[in-house]
C-alpha atoms as a PDB file:
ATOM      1  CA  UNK A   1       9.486  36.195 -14.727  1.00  0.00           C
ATOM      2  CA  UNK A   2      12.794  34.989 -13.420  1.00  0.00           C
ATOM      3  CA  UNK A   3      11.393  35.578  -9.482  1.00  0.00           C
ATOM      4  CA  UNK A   4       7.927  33.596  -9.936  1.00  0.00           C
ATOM      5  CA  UNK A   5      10.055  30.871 -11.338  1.00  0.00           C
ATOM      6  CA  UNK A   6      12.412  30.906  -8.519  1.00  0.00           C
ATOM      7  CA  UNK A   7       8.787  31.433  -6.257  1.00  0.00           C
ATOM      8  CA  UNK A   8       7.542  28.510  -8.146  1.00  0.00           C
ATOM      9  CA  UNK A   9      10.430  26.519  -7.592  1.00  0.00           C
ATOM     10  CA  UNK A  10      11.028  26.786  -4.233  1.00  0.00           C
ATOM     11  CA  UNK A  11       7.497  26.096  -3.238  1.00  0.00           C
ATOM     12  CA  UNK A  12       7.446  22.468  -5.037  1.00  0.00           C
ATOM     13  CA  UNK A  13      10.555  22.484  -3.056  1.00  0.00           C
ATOM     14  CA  UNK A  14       9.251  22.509   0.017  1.00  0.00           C
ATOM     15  CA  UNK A  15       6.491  20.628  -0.956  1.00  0.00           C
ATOM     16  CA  UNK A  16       8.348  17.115  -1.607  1.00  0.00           C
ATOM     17  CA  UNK A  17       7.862  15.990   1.328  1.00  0.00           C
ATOM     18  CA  UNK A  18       4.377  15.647   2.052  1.00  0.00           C
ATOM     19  CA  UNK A  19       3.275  14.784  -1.864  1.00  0.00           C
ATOM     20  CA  UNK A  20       3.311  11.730  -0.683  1.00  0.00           C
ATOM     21  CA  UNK A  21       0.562  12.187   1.376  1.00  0.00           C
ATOM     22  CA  UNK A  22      -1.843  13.646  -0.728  1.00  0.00           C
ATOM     23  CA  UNK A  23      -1.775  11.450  -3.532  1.00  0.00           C
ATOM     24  CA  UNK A  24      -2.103   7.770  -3.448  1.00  0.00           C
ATOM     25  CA  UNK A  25      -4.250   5.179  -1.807  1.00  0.00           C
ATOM     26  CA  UNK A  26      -4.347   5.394   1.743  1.00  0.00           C
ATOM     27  CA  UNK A  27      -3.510   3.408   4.511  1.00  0.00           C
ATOM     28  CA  UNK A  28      -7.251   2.199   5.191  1.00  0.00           C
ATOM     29  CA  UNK A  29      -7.146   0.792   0.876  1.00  0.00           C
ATOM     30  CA  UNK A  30      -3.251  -1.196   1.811  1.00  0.00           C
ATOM     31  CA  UNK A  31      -4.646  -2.568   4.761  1.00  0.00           C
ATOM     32  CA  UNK A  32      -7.860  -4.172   3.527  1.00  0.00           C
ATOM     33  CA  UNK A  33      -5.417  -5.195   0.605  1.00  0.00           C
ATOM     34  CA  UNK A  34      -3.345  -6.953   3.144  1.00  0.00           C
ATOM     35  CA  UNK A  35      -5.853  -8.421   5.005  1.00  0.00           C
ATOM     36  CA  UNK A  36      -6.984  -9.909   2.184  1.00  0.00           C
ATOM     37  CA  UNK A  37      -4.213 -11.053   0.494  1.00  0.00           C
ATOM     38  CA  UNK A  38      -2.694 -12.700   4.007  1.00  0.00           C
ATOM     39  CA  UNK A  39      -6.307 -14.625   3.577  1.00  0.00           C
ATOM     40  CA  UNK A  40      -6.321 -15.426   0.195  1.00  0.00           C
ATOM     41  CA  UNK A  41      -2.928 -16.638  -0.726  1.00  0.00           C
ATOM     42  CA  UNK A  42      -2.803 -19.270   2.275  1.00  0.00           C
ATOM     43  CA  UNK A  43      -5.794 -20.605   0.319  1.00  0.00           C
ATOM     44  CA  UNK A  44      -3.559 -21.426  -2.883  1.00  0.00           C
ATOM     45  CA  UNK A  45      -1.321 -23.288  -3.884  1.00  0.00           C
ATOM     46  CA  UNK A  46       1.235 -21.758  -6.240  1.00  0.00           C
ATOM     47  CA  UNK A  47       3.259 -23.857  -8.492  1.00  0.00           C
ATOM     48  CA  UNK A  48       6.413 -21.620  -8.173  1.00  0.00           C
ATOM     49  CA  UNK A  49       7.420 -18.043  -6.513  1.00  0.00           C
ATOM     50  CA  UNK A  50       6.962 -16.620 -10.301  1.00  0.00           C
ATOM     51  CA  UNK A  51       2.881 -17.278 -10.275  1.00  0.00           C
ATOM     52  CA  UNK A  52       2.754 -15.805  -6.642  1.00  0.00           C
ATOM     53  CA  UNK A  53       4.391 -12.925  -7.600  1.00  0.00           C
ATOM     54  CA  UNK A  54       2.117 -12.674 -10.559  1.00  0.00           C
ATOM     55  CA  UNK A  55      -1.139 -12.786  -8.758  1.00  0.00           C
ATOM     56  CA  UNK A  56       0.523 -10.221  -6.469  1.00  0.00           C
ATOM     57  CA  UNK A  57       1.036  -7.914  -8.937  1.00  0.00           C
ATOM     58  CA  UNK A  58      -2.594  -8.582 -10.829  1.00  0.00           C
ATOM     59  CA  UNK A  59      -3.976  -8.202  -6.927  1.00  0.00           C
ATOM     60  CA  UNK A  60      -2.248  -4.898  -6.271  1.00  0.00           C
ATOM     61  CA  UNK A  61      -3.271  -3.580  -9.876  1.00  0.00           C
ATOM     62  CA  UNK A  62      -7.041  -4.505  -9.138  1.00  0.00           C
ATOM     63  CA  UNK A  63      -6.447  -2.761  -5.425  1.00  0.00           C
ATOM     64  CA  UNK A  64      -4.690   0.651  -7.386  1.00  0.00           C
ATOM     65  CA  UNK A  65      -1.475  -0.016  -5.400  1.00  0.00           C
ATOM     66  CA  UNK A  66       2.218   0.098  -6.798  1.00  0.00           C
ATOM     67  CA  UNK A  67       4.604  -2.205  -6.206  1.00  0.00           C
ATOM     68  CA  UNK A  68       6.471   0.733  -4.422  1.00  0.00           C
ATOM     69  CA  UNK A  69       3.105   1.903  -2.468  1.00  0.00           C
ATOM     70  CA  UNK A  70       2.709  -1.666  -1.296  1.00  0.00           C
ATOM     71  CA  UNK A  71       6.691  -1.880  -0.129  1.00  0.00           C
ATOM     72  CA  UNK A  72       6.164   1.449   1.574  1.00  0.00           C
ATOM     73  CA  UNK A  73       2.877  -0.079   3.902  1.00  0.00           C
ATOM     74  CA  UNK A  74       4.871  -2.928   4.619  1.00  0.00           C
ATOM     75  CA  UNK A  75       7.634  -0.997   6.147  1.00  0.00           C
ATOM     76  CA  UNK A  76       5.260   1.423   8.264  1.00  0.00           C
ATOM     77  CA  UNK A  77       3.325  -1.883   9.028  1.00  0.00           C
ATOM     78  CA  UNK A  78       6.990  -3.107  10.416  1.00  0.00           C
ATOM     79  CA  UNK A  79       7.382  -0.434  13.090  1.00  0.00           C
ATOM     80  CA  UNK A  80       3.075   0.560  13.734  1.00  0.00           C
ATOM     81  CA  UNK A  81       1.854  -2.107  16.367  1.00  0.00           C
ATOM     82  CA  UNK A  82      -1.473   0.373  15.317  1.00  0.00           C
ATOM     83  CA  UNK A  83      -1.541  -0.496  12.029  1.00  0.00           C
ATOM     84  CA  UNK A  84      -0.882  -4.074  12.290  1.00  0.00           C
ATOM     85  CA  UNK A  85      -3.986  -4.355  14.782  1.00  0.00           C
ATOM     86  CA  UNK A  86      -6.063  -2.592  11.529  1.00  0.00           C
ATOM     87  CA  UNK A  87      -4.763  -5.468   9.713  1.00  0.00           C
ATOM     88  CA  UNK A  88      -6.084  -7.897  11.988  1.00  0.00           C
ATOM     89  CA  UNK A  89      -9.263  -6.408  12.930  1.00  0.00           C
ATOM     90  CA  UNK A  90      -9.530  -6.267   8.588  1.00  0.00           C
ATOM     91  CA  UNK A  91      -8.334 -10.071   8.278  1.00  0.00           C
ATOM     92  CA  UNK A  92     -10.658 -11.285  11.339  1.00  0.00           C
ATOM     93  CA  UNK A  93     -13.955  -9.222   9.508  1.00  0.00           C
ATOM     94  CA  UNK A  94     -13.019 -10.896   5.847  1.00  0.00           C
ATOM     95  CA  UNK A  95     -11.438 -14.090   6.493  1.00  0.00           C
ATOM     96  CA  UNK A  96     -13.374 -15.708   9.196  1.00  0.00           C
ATOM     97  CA  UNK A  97     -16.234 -14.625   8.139  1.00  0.00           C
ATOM     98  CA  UNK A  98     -16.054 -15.820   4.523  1.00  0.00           C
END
């Protein structure tokens, strides 16, 4: 018992890092968020950061993004000249056509 525990163990072990990738929303869902959102909010007017940050939150809910999921596309969206041409090609197709 004690060595399929260990087994066990060491597999979820060496797992960790690529969870990650097999859970979650992908890429393809946080960039059509973005695009979105970068079109919306410019349409609003807010009457302080606290009811931004709550449509944010109600947005990313709606999309099945976490905060954390949302922080973690921004930051590959920081250093991928790719993925920030998905996000334009996404904002171009929704917002200037609607």
């Amino acid at each position: 018992m004690q060595g399929a525990r260990r087994i066990l163990l060491g597999t979820l072990i060496a797992l960790l890092p690529v969870l990650p990738a097999c859970g979650g929303p992908s890429d393809n869902t946080a960039v059509q968020f973005e695009a979105e959102w970068q079109c919306e909010v410019q349409r609003q007017a807010f009457e302080d950061l606290d009811a931004l940050d709550q449509t944010l939150a109600r947005r990313l809910d709606d999309a099945g993004l976490t905060r954390d999921e949302y922080a973690a596309f921004k930051g590959r969206l920081e250093t991928s000249s790719d993925l920030r041409l998905e996000v334009t090609d996404a904002y171009d197709a929704f917002c200037l056509q609607t």
